[in-house]
Structure formats: structure tokens, C-alpha cells
PDB file of N, CA and C in Angstrom:
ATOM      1  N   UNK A   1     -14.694 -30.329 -13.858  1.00  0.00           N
ATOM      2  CA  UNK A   1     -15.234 -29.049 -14.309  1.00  0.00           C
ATOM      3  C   UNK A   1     -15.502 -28.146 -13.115  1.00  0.00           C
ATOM      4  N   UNK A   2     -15.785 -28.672 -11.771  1.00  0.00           N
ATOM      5  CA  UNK A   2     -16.915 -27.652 -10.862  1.00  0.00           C
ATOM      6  C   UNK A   2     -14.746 -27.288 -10.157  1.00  0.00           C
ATOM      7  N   UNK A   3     -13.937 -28.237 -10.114  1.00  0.00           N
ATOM      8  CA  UNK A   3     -12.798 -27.640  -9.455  1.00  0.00           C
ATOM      9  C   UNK A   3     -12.034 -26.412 -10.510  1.00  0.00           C
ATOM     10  N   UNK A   4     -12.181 -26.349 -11.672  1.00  0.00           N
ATOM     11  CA  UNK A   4     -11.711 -25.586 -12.078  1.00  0.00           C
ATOM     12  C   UNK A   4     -12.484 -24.423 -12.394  1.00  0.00           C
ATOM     13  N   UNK A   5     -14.155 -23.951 -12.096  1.00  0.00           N
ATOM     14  CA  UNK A   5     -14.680 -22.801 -11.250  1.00  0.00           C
ATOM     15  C   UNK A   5     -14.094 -22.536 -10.001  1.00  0.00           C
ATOM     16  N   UNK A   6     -13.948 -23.403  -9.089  1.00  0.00           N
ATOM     17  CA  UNK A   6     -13.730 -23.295  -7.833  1.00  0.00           C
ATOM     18  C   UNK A   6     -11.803 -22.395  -7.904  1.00  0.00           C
ATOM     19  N   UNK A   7     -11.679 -23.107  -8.680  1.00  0.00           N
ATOM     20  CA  UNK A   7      -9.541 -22.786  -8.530  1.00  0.00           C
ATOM     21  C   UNK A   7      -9.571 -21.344  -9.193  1.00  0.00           C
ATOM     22  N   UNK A   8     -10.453 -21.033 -10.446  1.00  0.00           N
ATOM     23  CA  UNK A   8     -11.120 -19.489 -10.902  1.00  0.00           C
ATOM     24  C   UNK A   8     -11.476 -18.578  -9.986  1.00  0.00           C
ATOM     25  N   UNK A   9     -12.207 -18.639  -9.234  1.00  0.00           N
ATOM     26  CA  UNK A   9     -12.751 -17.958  -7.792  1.00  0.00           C
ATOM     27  C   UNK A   9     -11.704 -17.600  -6.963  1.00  0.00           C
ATOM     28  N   UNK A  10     -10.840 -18.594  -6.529  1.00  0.00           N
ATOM     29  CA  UNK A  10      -9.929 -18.577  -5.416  1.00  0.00           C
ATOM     30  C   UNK A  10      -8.585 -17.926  -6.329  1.00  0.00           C
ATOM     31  N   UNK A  11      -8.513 -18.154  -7.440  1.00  0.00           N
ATOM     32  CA  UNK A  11      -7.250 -17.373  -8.440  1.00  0.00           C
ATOM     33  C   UNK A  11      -7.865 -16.020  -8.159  1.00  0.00           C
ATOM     34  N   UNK A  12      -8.940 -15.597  -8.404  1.00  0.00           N
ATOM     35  CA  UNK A  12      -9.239 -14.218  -8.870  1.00  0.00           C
ATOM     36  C   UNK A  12      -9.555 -13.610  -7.446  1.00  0.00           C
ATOM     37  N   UNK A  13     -10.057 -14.178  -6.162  1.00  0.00           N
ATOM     38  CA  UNK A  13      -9.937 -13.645  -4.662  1.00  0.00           C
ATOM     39  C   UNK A  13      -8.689 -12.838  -4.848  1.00  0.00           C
ATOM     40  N   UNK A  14      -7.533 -14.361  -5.158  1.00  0.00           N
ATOM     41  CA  UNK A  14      -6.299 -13.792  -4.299  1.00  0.00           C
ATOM     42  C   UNK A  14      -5.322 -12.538  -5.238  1.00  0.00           C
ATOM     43  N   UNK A  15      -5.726 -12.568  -6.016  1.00  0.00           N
ATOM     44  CA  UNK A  15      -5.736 -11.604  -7.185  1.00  0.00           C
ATOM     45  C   UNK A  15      -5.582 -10.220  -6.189  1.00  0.00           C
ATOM     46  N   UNK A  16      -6.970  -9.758  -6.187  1.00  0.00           N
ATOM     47  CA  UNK A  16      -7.332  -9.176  -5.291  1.00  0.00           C
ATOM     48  C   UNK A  16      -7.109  -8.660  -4.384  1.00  0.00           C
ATOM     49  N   UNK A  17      -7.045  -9.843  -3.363  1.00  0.00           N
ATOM     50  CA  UNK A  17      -6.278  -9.420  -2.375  1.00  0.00           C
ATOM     51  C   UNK A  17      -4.866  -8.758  -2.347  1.00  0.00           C
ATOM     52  N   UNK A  18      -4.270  -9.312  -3.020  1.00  0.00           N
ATOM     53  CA  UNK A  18      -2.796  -8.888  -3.532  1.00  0.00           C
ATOM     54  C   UNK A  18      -2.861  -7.573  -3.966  1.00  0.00           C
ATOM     55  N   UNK A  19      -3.560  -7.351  -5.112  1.00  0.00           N
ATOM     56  CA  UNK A  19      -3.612  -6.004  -5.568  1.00  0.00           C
ATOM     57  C   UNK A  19      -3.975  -4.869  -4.226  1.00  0.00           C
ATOM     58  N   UNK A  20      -5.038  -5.210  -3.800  1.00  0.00           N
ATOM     59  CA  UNK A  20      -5.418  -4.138  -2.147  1.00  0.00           C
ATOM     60  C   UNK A  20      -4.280  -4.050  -1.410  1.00  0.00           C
ATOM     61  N   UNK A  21      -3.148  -5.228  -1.257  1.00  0.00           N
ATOM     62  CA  UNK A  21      -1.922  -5.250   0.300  1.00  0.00           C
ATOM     63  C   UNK A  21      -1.270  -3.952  -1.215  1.00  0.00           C
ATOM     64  N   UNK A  22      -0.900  -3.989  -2.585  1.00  0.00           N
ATOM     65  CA  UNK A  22      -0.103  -3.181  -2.906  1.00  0.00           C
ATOM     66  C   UNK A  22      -0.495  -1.867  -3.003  1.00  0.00           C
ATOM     67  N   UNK A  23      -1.408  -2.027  -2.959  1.00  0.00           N
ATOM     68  CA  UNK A  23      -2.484  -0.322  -2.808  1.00  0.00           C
ATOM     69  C   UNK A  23      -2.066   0.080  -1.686  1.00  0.00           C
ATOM     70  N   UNK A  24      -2.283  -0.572  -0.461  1.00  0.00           N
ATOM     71  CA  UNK A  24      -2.329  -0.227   0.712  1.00  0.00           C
ATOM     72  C   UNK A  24      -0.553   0.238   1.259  1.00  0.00           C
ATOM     73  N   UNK A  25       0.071  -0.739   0.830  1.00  0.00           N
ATOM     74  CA  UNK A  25       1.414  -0.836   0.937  1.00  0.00           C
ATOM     75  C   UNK A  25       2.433   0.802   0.206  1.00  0.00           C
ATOM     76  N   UNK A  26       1.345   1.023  -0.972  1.00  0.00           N
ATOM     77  CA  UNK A  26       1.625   2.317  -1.588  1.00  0.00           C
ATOM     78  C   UNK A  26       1.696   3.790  -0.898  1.00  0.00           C
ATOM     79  N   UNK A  27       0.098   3.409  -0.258  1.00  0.00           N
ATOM     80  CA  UNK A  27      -0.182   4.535   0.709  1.00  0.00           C
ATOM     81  C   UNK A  27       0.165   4.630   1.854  1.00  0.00           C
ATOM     82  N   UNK A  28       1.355   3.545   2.785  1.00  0.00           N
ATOM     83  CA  UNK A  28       1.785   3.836   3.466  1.00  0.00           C
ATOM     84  C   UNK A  28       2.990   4.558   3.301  1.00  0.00           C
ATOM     85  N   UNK A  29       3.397   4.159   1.903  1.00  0.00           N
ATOM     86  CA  UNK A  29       5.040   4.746   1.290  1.00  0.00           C
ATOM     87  C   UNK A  29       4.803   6.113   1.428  1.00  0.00           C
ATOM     88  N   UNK A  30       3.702   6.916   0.459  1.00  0.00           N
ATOM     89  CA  UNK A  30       3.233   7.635   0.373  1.00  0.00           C
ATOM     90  C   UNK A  30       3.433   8.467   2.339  1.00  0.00           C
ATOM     91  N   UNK A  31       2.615   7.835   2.839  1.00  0.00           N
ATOM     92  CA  UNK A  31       2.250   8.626   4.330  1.00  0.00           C
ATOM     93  C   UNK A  31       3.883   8.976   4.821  1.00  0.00           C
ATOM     94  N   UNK A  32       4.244   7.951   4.166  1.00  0.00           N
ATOM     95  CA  UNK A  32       5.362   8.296   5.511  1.00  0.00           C
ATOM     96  C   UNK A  32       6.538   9.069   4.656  1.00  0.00           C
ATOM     97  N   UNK A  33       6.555   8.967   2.937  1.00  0.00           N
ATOM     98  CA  UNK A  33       7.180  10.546   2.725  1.00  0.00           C
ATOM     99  C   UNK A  33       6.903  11.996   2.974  1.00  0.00           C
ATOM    100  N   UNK A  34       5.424  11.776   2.904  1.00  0.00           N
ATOM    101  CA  UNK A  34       4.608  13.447   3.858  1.00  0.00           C
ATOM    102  C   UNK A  34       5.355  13.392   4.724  1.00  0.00           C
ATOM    103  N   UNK A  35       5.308  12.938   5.816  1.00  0.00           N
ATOM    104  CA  UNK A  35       5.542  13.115   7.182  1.00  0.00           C
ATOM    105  C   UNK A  35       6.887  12.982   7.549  1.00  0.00           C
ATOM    106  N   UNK A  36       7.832  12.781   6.574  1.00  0.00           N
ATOM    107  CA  UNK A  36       9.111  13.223   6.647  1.00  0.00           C
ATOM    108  C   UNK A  36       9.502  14.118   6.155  1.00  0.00           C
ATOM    109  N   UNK A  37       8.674  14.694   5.758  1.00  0.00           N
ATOM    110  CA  UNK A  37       9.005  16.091   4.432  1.00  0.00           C
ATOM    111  C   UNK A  37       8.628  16.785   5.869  1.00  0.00           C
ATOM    112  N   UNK A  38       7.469  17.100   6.116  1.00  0.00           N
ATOM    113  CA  UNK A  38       6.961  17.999   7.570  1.00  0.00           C
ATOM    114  C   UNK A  38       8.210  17.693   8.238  1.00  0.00           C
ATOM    115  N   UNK A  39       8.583  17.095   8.605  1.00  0.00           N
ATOM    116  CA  UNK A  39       9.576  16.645   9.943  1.00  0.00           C
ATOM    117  C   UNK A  39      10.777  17.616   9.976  1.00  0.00           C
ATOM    118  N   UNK A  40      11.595  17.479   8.130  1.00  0.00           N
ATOM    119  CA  UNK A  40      12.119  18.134   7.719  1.00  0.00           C
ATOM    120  C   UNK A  40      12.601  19.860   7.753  1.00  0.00           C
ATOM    121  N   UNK A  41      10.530  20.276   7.278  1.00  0.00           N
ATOM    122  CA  UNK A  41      11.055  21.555   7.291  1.00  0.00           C
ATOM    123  C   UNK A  41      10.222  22.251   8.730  1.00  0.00           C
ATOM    124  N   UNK A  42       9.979  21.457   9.518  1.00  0.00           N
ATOM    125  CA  UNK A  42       9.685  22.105  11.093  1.00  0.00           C
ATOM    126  C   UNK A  42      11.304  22.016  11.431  1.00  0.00           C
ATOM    127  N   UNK A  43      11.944  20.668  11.508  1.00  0.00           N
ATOM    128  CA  UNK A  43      13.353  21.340  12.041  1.00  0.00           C
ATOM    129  C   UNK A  43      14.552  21.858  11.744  1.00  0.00           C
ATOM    130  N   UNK A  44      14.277  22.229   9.898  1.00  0.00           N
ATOM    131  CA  UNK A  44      15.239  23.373   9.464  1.00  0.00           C
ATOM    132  C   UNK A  44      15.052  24.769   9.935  1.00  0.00           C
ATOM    133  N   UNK A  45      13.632  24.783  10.326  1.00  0.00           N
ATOM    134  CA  UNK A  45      13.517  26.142  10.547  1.00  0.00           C
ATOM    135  C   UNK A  45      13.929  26.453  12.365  1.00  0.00           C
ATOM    136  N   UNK A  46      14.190  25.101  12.923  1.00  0.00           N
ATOM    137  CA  UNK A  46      14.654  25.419  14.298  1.00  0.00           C
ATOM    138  C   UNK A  46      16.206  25.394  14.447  1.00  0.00           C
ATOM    139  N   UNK A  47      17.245  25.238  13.459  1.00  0.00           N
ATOM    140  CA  UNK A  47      18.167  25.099  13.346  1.00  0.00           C
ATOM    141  C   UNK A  47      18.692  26.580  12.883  1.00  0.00           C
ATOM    142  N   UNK A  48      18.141  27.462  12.682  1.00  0.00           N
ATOM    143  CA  UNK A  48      18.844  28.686  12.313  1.00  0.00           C
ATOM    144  C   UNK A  48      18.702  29.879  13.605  1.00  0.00           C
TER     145      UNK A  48
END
């Protein structure tokens, strides 16, 4: 009984954790389409 609280706890940590790396993993996707979009139109406008 007390290992299958224990295997509950450590299921639902890593849960967790997982869900935060895809959050996090999101908002880097995120950062780094901004910052290619900027990249973009700073050097279209040096190209004319």
C-alpha cells in the first residue's frame, strides 16, 4: 500500500516536470520566431 502512494507522488512529480520542459520548450519556439521575424525585417529594409 505505502509503495503505491510513493509510485503516485513520483508519477505525478514527473508529470510535471514534463509538462514545465514542454512549456518551456514552447517558449523557446516562440522566442526564437520573434527574433527571426525582427532579423527579417531589419535586413529587408537594408537590402533596398
Amino acid at each position: 500500500v505505502i509503495y503505491g502512494a510513493f509510485a503516485t507522488a513520483i508519477i505525478i512529480l514527473l508529470t510535471l516536470e514534463a509538462a514545465a520542459i514542454i512549456v518551456l520548450l514552447g517558449a523557446q519556439v516562440i522566442a526564437e520566431y520573434e527574433r527571426i521575424g525582427t532579423d527579417i525585417t531589419k535586413t529587408h529594409g537594408l537590402q533596398t
